[in-house]
Protein backbone atom coordinates (compact mmCIF):
# COMPACT_ATOMS: atom_id res chain seq x y z
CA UNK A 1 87.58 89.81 88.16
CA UNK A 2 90.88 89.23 86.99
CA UNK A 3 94.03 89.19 89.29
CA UNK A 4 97.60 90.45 88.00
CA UNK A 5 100.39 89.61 89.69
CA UNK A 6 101.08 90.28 93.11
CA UNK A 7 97.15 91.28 93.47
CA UNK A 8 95.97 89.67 96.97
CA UNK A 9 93.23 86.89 96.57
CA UNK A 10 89.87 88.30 97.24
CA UNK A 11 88.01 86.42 100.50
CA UNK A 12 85.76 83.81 98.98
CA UNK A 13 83.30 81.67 101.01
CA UNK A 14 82.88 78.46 99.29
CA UNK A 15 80.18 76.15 100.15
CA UNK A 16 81.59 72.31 100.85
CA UNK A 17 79.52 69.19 100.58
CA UNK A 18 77.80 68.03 103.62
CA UNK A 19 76.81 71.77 104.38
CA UNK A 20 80.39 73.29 105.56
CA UNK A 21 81.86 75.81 104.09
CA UNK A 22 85.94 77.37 104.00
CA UNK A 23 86.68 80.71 103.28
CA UNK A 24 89.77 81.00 100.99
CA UNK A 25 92.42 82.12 101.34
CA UNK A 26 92.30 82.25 105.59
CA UNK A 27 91.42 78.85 105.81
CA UNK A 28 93.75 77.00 103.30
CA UNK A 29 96.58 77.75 105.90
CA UNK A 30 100.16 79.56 104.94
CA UNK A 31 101.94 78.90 101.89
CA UNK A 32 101.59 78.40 97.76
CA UNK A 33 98.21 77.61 96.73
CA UNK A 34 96.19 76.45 93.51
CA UNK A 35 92.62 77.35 93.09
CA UNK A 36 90.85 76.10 90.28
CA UNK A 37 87.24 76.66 89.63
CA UNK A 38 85.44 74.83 86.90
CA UNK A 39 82.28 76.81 85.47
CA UNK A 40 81.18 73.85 83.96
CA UNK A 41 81.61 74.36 80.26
């Protein structure tokens, strides 16, 4: 999925270690954000 500007961030529940999870964006709080996720490669 690709996001263009001004698209909202789709609701992602990530897994955390230790067995909690956050779902993003409603739980990173208000203002700017970066979200990087590494695929491995």
């Amino acid at each position: 999925m690709k996001l263009n500007t001004g698209d909202a961030f789709p609701s992602i529940e990530l897994l955390l270690p230790g067995g909690r999870s956050i779902r993003v964006p409603d739980g990173l709080g208000a203002g700017y954000r970066v979200i990087l996720f590494y695929r491995g490669h």
